[in-house]
PDB file of N, CA and C in Angstrom:
ATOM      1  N   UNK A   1       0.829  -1.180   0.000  1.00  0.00           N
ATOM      2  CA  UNK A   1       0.000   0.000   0.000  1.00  0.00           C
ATOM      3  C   UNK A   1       0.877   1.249   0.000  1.00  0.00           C
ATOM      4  N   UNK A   2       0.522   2.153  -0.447  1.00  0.00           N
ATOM      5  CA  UNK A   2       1.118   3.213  -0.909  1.00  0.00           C
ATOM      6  C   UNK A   2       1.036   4.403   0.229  1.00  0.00           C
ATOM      7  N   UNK A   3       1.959   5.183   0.955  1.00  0.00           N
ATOM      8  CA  UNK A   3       1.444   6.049   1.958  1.00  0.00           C
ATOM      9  C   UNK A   3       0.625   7.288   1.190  1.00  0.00           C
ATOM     10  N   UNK A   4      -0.182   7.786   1.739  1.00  0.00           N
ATOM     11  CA  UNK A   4      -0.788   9.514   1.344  1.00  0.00           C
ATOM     12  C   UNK A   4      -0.001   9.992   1.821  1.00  0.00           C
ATOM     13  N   UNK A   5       0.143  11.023   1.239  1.00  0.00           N
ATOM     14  CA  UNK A   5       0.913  12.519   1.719  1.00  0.00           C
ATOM     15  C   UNK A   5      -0.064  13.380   2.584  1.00  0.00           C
ATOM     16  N   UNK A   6       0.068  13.738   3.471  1.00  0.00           N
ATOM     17  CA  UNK A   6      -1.204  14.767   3.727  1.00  0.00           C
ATOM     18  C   UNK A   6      -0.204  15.960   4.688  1.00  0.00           C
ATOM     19  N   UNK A   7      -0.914  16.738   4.631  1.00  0.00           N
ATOM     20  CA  UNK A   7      -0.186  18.246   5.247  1.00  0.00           C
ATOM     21  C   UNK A   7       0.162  18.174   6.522  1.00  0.00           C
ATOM     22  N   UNK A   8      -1.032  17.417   7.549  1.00  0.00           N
ATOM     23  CA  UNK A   8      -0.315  17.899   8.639  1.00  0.00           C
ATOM     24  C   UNK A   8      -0.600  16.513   9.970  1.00  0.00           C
ATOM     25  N   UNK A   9      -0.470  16.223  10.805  1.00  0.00           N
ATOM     26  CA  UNK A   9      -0.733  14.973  11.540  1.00  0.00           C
ATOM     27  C   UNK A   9      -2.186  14.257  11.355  1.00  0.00           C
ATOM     28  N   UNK A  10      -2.727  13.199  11.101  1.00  0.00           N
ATOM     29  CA  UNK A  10      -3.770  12.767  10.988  1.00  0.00           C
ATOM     30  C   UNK A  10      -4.304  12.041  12.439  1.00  0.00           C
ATOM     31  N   UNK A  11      -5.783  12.368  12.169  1.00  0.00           N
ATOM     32  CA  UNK A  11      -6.545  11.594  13.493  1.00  0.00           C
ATOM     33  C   UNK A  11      -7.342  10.211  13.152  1.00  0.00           C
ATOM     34  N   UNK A  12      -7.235   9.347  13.984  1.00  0.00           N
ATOM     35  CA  UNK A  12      -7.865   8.261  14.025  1.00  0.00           C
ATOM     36  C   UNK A  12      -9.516   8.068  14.562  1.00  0.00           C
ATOM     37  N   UNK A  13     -10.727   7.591  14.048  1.00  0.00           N
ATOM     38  CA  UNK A  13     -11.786   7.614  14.309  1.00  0.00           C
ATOM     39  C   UNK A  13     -12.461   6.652  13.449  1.00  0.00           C
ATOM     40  N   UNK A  14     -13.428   6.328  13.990  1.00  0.00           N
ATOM     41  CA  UNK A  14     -14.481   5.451  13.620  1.00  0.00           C
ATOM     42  C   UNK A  14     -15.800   5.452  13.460  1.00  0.00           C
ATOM     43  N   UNK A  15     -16.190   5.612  11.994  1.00  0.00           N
ATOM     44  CA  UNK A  15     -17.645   5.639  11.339  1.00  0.00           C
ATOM     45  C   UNK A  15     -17.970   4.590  10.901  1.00  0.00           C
ATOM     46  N   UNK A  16     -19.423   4.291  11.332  1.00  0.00           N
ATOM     47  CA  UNK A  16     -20.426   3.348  10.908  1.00  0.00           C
ATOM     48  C   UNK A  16     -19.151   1.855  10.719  1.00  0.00           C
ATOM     49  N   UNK A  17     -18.669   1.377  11.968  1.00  0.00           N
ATOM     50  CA  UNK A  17     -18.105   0.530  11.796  1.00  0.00           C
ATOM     51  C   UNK A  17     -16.656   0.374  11.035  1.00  0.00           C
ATOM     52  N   UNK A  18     -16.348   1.261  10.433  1.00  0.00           N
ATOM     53  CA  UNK A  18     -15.155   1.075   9.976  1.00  0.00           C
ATOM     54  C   UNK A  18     -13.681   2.260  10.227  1.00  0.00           C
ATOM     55  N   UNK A  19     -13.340   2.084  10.566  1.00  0.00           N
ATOM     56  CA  UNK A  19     -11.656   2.912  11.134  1.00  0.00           C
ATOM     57  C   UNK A  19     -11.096   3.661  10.425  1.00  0.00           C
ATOM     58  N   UNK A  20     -10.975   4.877  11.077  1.00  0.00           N
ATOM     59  CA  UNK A  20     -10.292   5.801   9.168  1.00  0.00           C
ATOM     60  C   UNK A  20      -8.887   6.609   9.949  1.00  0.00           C
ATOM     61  N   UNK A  21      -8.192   6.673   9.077  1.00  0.00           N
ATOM     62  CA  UNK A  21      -7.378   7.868   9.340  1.00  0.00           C
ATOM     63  C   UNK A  21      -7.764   9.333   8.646  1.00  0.00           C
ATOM     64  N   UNK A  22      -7.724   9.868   9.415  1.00  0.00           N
ATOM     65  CA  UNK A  22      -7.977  11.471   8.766  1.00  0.00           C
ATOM     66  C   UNK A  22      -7.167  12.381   8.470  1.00  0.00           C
ATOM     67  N   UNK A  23      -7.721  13.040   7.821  1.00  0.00           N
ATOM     68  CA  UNK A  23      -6.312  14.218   7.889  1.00  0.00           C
ATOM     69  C   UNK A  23      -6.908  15.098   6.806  1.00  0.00           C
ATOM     70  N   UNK A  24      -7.717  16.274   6.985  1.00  0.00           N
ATOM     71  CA  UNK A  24      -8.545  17.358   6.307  1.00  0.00           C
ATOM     72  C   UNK A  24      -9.662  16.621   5.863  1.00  0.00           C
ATOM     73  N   UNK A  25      -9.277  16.250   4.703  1.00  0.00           N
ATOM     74  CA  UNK A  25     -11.167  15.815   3.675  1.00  0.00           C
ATOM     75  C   UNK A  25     -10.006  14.710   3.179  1.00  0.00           C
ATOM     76  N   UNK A  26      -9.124  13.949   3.460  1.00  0.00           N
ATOM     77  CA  UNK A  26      -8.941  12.365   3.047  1.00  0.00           C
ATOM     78  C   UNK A  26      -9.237  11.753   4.485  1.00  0.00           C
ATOM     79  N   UNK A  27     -10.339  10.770   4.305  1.00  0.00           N
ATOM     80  CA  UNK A  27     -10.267   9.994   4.612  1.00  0.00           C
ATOM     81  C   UNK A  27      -9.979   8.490   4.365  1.00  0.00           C
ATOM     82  N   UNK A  28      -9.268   7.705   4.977  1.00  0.00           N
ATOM     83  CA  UNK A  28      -8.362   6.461   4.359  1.00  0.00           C
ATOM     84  C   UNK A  28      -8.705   4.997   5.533  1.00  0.00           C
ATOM     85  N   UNK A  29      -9.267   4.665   4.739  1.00  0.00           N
ATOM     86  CA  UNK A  29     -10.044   3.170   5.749  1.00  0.00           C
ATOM     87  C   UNK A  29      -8.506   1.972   6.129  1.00  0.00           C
ATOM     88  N   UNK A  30      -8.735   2.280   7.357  1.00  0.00           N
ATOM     89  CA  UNK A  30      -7.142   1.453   7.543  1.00  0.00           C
ATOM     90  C   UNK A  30      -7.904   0.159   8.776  1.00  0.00           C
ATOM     91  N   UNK A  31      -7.117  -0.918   8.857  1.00  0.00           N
ATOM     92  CA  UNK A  31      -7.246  -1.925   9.476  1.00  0.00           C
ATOM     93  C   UNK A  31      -8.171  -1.773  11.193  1.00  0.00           C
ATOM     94  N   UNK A  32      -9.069  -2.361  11.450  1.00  0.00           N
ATOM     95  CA  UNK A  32      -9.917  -2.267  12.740  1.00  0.00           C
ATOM     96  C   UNK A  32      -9.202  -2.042  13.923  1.00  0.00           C
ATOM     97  N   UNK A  33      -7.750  -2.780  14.227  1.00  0.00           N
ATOM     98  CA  UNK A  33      -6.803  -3.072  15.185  1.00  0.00           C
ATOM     99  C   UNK A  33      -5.656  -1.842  15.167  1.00  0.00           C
ATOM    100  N   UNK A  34      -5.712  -0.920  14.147  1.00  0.00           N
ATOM    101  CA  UNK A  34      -4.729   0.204  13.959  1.00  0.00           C
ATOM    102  C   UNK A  34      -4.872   1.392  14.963  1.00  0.00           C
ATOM    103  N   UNK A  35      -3.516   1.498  15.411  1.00  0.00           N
ATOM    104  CA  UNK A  35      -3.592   2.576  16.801  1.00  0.00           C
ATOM    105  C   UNK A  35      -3.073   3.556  15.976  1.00  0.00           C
ATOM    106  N   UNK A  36      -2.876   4.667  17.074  1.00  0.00           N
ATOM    107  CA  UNK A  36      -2.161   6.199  16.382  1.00  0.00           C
ATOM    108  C   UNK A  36      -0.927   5.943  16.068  1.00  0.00           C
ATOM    109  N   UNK A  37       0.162   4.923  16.849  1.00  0.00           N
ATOM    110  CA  UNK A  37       1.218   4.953  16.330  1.00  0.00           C
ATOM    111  C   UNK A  37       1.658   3.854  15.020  1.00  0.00           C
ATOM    112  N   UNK A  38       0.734   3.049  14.552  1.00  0.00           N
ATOM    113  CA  UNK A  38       0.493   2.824  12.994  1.00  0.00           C
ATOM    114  C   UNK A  38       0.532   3.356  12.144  1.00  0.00           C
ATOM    115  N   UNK A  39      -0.498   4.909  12.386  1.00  0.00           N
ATOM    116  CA  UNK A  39      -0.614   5.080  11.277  1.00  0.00           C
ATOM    117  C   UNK A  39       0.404   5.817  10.181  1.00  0.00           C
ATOM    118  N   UNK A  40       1.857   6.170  10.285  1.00  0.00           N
ATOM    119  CA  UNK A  40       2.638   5.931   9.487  1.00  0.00           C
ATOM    120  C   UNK A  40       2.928   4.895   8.477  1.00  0.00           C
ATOM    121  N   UNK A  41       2.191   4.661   8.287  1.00  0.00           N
ATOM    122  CA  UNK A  41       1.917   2.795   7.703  1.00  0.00           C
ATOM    123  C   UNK A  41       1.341   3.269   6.407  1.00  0.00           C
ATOM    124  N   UNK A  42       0.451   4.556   6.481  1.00  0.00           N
ATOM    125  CA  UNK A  42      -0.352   4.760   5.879  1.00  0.00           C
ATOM    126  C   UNK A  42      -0.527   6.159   4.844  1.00  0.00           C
ATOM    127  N   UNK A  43      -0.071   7.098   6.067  1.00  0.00           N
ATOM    128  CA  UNK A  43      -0.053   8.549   5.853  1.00  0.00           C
ATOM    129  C   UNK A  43       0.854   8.807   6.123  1.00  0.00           C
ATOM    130  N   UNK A  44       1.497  10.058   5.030  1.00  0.00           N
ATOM    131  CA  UNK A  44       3.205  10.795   5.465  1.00  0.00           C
ATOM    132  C   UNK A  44       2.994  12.235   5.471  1.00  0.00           C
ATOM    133  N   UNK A  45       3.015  12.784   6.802  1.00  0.00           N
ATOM    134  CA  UNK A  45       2.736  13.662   7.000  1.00  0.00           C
ATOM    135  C   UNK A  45       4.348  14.551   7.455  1.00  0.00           C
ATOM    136  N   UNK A  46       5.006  14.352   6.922  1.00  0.00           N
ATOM    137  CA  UNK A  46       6.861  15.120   7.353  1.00  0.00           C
ATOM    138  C   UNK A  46       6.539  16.464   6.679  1.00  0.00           C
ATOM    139  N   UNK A  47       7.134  17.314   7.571  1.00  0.00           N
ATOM    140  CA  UNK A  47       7.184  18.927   7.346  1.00  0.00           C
ATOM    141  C   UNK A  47       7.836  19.649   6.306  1.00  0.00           C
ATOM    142  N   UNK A  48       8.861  18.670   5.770  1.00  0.00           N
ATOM    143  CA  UNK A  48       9.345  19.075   4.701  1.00  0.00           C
ATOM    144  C   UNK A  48       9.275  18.729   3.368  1.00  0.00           C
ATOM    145  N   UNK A  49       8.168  19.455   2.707  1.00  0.00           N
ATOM    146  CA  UNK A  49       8.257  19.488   1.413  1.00  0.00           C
ATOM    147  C   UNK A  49       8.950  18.908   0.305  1.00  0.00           C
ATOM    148  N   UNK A  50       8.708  17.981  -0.542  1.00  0.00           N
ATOM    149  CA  UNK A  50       9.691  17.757  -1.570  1.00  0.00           C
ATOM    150  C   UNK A  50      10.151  18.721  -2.383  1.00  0.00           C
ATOM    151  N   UNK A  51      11.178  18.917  -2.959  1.00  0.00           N
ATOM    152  CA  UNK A  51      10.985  20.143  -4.282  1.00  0.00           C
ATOM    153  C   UNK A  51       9.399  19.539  -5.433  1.00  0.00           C
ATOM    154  N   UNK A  52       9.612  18.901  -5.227  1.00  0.00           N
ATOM    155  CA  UNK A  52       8.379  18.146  -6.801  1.00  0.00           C
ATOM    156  C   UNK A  52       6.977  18.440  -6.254  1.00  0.00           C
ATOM    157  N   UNK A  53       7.235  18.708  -4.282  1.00  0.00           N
ATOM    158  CA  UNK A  53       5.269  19.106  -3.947  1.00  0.00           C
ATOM    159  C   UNK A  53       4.930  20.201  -3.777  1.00  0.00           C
ATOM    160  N   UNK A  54       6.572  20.883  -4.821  1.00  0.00           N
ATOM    161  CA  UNK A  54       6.302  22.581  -3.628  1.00  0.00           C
ATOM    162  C   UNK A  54       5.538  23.392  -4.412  1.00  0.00           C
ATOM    163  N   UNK A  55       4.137  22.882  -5.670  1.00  0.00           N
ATOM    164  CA  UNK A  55       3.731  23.994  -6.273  1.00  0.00           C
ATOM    165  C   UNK A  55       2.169  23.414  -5.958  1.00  0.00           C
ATOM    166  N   UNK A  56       1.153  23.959  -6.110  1.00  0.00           N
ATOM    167  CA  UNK A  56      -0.047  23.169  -6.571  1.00  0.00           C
ATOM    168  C   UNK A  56      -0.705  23.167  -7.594  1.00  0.00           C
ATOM    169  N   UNK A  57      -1.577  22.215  -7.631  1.00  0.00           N
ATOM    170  CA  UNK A  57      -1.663  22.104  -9.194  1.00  0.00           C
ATOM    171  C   UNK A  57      -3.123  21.868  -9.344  1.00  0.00           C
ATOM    172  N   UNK A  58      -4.176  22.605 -10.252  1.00  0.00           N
ATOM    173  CA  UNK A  58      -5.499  22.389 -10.455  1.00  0.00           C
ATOM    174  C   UNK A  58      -5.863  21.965 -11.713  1.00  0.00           C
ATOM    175  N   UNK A  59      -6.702  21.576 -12.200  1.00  0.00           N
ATOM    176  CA  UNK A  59      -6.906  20.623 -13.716  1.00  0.00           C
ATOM    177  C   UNK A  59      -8.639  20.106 -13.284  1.00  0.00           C
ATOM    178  N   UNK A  60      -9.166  20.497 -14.822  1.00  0.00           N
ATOM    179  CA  UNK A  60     -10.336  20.072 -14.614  1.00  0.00           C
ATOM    180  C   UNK A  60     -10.435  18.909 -15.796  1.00  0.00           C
ATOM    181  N   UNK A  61     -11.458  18.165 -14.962  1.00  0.00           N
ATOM    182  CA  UNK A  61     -11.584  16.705 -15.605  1.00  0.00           C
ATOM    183  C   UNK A  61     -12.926  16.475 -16.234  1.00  0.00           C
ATOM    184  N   UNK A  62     -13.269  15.943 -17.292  1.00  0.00           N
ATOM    185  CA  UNK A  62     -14.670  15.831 -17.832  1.00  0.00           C
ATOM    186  C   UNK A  62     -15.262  14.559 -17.039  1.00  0.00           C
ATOM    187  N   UNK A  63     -16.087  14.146 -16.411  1.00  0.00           N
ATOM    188  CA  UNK A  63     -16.799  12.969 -15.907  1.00  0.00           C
ATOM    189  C   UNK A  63     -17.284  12.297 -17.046  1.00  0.00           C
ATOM    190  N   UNK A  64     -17.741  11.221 -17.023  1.00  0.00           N
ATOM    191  CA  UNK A  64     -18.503  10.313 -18.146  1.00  0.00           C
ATOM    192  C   UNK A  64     -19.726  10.934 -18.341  1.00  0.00           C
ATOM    193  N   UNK A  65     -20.132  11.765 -17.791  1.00  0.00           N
ATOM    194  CA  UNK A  65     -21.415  11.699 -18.116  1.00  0.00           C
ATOM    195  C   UNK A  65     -21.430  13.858 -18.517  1.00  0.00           C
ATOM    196  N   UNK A  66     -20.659  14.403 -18.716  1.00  0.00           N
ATOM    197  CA  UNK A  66     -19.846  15.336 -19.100  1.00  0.00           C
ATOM    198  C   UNK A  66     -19.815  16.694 -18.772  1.00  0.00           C
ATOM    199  N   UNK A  67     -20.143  16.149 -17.097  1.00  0.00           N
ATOM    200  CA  UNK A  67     -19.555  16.774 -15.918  1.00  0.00           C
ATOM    201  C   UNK A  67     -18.136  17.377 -15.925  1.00  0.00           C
ATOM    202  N   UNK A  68     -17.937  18.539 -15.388  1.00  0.00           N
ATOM    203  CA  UNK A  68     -16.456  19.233 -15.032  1.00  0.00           C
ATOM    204  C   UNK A  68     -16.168  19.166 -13.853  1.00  0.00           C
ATOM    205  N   UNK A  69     -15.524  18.366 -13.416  1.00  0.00           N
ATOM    206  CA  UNK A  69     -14.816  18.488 -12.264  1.00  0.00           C
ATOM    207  C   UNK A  69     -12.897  18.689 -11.500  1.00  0.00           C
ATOM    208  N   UNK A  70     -13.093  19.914 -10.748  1.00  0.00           N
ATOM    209  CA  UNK A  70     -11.942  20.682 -10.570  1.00  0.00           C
ATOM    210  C   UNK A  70     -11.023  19.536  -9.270  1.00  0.00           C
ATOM    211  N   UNK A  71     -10.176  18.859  -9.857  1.00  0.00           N
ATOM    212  CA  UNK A  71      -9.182  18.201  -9.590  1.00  0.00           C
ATOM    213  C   UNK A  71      -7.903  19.090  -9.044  1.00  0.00           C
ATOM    214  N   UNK A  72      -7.622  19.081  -7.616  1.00  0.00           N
ATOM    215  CA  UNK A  72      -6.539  20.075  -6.993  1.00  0.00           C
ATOM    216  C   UNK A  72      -5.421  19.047  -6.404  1.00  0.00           C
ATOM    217  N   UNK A  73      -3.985  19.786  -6.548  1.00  0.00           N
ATOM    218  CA  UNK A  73      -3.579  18.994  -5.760  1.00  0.00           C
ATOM    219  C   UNK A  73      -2.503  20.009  -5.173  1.00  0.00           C
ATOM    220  N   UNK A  74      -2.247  19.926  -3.841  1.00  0.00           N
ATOM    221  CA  UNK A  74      -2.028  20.739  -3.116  1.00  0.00           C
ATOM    222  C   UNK A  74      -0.536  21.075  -2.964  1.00  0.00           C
ATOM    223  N   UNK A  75       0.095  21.908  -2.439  1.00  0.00           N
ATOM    224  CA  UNK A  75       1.615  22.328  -2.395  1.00  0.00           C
ATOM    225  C   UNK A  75       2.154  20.990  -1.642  1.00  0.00           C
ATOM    226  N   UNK A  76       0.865  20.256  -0.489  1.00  0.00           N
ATOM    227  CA  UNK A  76       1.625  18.635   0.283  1.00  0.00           C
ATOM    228  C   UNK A  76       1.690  17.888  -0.440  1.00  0.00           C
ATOM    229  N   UNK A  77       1.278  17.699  -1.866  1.00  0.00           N
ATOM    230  CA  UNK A  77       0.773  16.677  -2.710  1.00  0.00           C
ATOM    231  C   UNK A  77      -0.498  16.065  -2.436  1.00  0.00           C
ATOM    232  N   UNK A  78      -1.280  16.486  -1.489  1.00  0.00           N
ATOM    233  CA  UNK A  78      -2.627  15.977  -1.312  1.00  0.00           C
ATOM    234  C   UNK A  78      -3.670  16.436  -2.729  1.00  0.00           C
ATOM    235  N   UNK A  79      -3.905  15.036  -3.244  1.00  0.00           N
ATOM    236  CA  UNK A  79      -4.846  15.289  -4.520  1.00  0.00           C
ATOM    237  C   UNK A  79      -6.522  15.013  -4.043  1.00  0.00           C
ATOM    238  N   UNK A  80      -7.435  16.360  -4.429  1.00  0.00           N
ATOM    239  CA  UNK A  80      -8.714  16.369  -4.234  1.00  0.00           C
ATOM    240  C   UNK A  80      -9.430  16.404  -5.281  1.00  0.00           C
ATOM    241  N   UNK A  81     -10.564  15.843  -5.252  1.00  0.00           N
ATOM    242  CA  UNK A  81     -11.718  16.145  -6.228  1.00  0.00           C
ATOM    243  C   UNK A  81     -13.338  16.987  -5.495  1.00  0.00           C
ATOM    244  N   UNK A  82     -13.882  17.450  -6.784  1.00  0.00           N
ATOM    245  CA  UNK A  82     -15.386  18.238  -5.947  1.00  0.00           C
ATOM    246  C   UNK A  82     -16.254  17.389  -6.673  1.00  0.00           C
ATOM    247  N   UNK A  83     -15.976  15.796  -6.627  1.00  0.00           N
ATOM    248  CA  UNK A  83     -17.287  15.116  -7.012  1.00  0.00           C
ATOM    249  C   UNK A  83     -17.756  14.288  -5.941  1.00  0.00           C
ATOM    250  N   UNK A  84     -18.506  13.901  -6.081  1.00  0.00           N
ATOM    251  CA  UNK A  84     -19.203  13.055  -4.997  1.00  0.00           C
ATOM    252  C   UNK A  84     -18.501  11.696  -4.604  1.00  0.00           C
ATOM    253  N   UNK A  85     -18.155  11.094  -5.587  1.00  0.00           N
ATOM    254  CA  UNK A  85     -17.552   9.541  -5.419  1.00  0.00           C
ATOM    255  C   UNK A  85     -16.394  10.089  -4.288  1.00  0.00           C
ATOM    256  N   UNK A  86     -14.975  11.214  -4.820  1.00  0.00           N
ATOM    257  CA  UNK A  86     -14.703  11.596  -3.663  1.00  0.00           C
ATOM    258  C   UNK A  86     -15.241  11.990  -1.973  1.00  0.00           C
ATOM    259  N   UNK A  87     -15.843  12.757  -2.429  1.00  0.00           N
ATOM    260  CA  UNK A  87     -16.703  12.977  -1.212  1.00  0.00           C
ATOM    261  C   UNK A  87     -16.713  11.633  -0.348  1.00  0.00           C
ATOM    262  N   UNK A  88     -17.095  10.388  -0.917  1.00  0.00           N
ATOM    263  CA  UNK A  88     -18.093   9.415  -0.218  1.00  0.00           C
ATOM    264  C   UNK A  88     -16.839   8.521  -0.015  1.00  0.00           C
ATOM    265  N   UNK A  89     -15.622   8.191  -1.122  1.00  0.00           N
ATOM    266  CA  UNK A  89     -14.953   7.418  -1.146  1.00  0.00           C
ATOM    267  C   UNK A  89     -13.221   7.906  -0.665  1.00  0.00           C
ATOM    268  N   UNK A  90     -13.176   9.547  -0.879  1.00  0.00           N
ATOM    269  CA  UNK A  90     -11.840   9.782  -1.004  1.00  0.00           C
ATOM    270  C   UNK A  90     -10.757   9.525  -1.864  1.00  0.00           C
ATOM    271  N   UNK A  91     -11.352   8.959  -3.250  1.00  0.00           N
ATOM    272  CA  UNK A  91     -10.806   8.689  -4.355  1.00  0.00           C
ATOM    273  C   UNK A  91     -11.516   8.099  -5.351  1.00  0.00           C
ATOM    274  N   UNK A  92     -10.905   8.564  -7.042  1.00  0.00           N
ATOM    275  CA  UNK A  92     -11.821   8.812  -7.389  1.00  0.00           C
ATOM    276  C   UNK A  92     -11.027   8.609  -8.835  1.00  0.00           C
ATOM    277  N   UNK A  93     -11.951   8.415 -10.302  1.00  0.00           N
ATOM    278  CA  UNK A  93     -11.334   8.564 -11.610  1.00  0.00           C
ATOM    279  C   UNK A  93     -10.770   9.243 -11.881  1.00  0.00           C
ATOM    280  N   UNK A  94     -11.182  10.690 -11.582  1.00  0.00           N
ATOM    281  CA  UNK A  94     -10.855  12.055 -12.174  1.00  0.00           C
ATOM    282  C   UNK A  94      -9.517  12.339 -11.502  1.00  0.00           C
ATOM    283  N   UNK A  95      -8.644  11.909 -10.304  1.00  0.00           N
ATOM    284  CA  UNK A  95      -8.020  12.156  -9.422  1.00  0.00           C
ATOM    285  C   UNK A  95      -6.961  11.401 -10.491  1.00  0.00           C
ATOM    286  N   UNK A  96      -6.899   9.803 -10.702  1.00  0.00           N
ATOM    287  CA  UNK A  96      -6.086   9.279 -11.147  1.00  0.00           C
ATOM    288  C   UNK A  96      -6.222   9.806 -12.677  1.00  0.00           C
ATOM    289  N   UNK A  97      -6.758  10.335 -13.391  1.00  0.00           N
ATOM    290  CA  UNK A  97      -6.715  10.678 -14.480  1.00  0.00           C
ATOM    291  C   UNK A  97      -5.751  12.067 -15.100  1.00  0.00           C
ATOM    292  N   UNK A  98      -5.770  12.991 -13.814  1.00  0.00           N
ATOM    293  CA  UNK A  98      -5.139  13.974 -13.449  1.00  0.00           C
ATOM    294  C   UNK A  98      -3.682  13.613 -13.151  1.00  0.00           C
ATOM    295  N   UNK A  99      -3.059  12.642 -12.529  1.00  0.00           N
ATOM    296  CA  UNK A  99      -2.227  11.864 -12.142  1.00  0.00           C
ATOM    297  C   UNK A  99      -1.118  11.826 -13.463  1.00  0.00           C
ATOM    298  N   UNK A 100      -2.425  11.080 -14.625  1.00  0.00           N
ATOM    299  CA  UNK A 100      -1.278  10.830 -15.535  1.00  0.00           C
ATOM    300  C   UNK A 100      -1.027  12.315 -16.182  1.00  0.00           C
ATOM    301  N   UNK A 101      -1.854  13.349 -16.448  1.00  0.00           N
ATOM    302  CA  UNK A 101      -1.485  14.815 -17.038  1.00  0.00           C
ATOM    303  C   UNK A 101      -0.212  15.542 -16.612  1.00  0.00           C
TER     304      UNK A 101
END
C-alpha cells in the first residue's frame, strides 16, 4: 500500500463501523486493530516538502457523463476532487486521471 501525503498529523476515528485515518477531507479506511502509532503505515505527513510538492496544481476533468470536475492537488501533494464519489470514497477517476497529465 502506498502512503498519502497529507499536510499535517492525521486523526484516528471510527464511522459506521469502519476505522479511518484522517487528515482534512482524506479519509483512508485502515485496518480495525490500527492505533495512532500505525498510522505511518499509511499517511506521510513530514514537514518538509519535496521540491516536486512545492507547487499546486489544479486541472479540470470531464466525468462520463460530461460533468467538469476541478481536480486540486495541493503544495503537500494531497490530490482532491469536488465530485461526490470523492466525497463518499476519497478517491476517485478524475483524481487518477489527473495523475497521468
Amino acid at each position: 500500500m502506498t502512503r498519502v501525503k497529507v499536510p499535517w498529523p492525521p486523526a484516528l476515528s471510527e464511522f459506521r463501523g469502519q476505522k479511518y485515518a484522517i487528515c482534512g477531507s482524506v479519509w483512508l479506511p485502515v485496518p480495525p486493530e490500527t492505533t495512532w502509532d500505525d498510522l505511518h503505515k499509511y499517511m506521510d505527513w513530514s514537514t518538509e516538502p519535496k521540491a516536486s510538492d512545492a507547487s499546486e496544481r489544479s486541472i479540470q476533468i470531464e466525468g462520463s457523463k460530461g460533468n467538469i470536475y476541478n481536480v486540486r492537488r495541493s503544495a503537500a501533494g494531497v490530490w482532491s476532487c469536488n465530485c461526490a464519489g470523492y466525497g463518499w470514497r476519497g478517491k476517485c477517476r478524475h483524481i487518477e486521471e489527473a495523475k497521468k497529465n
